[in-house]
Protein backbone atom coordinates (compact mmCIF):
# COMPACT_ATOMS: atom_id res chain seq x y z
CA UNK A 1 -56.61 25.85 14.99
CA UNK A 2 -58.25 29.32 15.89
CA UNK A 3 -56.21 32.72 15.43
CA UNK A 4 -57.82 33.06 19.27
CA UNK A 5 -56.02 29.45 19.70
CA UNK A 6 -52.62 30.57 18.35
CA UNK A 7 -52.34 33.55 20.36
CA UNK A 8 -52.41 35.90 17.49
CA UNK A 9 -54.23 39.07 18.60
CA UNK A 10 -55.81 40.26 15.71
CA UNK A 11 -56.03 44.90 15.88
CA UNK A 12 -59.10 46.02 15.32
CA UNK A 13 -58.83 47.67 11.49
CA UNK A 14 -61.18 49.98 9.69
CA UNK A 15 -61.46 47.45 6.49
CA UNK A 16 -62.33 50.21 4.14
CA UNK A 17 -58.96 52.30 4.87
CA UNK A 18 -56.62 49.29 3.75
CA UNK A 19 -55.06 48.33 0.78
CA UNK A 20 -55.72 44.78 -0.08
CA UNK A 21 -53.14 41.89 0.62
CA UNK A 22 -53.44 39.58 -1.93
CA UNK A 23 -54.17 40.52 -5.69
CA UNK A 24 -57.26 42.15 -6.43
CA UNK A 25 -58.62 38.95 -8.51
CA UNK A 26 -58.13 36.60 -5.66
CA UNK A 27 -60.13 38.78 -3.35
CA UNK A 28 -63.03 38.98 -6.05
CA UNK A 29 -63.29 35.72 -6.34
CA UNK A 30 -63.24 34.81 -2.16
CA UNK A 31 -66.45 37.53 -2.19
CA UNK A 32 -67.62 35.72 -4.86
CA UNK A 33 -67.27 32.14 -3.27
CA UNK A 34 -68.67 34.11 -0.20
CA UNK A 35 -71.70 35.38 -1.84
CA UNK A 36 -72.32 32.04 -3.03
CA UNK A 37 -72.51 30.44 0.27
CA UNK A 38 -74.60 33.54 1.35
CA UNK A 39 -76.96 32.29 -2.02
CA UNK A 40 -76.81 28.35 0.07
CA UNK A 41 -78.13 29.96 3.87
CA UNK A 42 -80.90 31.68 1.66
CA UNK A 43 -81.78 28.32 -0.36
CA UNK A 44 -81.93 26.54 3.08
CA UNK A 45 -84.27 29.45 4.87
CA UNK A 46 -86.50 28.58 1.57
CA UNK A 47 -86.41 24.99 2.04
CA UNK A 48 -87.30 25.46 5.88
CA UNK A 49 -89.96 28.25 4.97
CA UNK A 50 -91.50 25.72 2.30
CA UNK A 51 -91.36 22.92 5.07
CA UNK A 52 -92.90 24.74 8.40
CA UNK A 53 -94.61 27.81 6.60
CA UNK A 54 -92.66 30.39 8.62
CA UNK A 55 -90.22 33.18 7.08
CA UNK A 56 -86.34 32.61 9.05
CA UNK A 57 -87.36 35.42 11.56
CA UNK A 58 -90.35 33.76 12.18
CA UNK A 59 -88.07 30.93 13.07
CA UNK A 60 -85.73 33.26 14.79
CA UNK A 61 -88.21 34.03 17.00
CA UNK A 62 -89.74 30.65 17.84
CA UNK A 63 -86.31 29.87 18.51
CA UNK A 64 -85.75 32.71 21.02
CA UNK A 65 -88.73 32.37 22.93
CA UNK A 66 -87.78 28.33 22.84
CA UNK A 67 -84.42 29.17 24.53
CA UNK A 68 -86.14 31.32 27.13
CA UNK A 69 -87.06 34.80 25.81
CA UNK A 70 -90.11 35.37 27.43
CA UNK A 71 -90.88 39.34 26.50
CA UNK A 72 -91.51 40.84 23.39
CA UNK A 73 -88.35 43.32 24.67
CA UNK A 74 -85.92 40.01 25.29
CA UNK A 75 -86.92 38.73 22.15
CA UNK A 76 -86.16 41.61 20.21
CA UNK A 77 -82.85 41.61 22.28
CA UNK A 78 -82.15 38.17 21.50
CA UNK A 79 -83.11 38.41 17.57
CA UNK A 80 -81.77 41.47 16.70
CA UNK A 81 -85.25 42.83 15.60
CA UNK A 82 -86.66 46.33 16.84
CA UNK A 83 -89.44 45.60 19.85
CA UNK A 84 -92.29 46.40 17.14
CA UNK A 85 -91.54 43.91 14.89
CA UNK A 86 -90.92 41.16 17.25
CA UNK A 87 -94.32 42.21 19.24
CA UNK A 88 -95.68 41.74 15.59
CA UNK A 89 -93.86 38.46 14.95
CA UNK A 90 -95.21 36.98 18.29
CA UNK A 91 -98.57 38.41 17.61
CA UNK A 92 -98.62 36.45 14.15
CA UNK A 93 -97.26 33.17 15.69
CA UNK A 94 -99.59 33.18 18.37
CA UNK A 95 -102.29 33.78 15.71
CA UNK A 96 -101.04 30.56 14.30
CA UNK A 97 -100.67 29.11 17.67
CA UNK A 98 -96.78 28.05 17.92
CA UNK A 99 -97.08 30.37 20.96
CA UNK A 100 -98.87 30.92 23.79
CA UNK A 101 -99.14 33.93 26.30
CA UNK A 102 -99.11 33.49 29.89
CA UNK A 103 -98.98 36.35 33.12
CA UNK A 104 -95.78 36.58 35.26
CA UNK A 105 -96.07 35.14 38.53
CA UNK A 106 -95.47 38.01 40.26
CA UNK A 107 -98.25 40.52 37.96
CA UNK A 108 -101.48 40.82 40.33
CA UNK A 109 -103.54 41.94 37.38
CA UNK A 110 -102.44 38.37 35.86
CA UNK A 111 -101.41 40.20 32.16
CA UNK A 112 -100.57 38.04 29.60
CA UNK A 113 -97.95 39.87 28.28
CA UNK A 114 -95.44 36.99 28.50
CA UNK A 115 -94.99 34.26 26.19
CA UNK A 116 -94.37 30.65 25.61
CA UNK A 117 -93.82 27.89 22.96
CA UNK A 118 -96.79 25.67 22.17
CA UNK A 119 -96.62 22.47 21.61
CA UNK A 120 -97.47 23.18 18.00
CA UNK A 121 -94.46 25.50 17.98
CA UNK A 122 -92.14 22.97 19.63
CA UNK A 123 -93.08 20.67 16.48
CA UNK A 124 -92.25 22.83 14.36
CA UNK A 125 -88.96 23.56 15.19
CA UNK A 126 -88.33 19.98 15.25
CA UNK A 127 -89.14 20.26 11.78
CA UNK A 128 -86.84 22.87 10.82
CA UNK A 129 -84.15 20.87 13.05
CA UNK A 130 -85.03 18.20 10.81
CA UNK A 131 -85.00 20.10 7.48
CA UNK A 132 -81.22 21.45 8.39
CA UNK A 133 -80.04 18.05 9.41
CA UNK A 134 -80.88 16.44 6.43
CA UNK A 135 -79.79 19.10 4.35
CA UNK A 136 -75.98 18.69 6.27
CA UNK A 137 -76.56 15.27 5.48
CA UNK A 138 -77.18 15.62 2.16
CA UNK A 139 -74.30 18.19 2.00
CA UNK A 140 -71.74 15.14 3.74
CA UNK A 141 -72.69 12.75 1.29
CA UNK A 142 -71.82 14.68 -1.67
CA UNK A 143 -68.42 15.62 -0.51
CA UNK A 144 -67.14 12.63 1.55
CA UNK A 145 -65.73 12.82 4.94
CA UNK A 146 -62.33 14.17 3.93
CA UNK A 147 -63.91 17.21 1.94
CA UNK A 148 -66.59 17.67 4.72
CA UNK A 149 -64.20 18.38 7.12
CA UNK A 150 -62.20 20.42 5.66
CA UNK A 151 -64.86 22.76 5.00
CA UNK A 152 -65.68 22.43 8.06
CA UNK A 153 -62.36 23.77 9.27
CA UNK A 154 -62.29 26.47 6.78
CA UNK A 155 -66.41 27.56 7.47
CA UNK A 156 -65.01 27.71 11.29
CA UNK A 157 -62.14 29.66 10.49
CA UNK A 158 -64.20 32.29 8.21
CA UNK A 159 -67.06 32.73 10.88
CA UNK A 160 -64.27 33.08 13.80
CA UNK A 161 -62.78 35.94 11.43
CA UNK A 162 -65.60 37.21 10.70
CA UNK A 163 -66.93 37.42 14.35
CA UNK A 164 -63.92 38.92 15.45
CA UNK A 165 -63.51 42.68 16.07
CA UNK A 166 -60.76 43.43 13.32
CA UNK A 167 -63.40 43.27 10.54
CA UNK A 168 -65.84 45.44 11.40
């Protein structure tokens, strides 16, 4: 159950102005154990970079123009990245060609200054679709259903406190 789901309203906190809760060793070791699965998502990126050839924003990118970002702007938008460096991301995957460039309708002068996944591009996110299911599977294996869902449940919990406004 969510803290969202039991009603609890968390108050947004300035984390650096408060004393910690729990002893200082237990909260070293959670940033460890955090780290550590920070160490896992950068393992996986290499596994998917090894696999399709593309660095994670690469992929971030390819994704976002796959789920409609059309514009070097919305992509940016959608990514997180400054303009520049998702104009220069596109630029490089459309060297590659995962994408392809195409004119709005509505332009007269017909500029291609919009953008779309190749067919190439669609591939290769299969790929990296593939690469992260088979790691999960991997992951399920090792721990059994019982332990699989419970971290589950406790990676849900983490990312819902984590997303929430009362740690930032």
């Amino acid at each position: 159950m969510s803290t969202r789901d039991a009603g609890t309203a968390l108050s947004v906190v300035n984390v650096r102005d408060v004393a910690p809760a729990a002893g200082v060793a237990e909260i070293l070791s959670l940033a460890d154990e955090l780290s550590r699965i920070g160490d896992a998502g950068t393992q996986l990126a290499r596994a998917i970079e090894s696999t399709t050839g593309l660095r994670a924003g690469e992929v971030q990118v390819l994704a976002a123009i796959a789920a409609g970002a059309e514009h070097p702007r919305a992509i940016a938008d959608s990514t997180g990245q400054v303009p520049d460096a998702a104009e220069a991301t596109v630029d490089s995957l459309a060297d590659r060609g995962l994408v392809g460039r195409h004119a709005h309708e509505s332009d007269p002068r017909g500029d291609l200054g919009l953008v779309h996944v190749s067919a190439s591009g669609h591939a290769v996110l299969e790929q990296v679709e593939a690469v992260r299911i088979r790691l999960a599977d991997a992951l399920f294996g090792a721990l059994g259903l019982e332990k699989a869902q419970e971290l589950r449940r406790t990676l849900s919990a983490v990312a819902e406190l984590v997303e929430a406004p009362a740690l930032r």
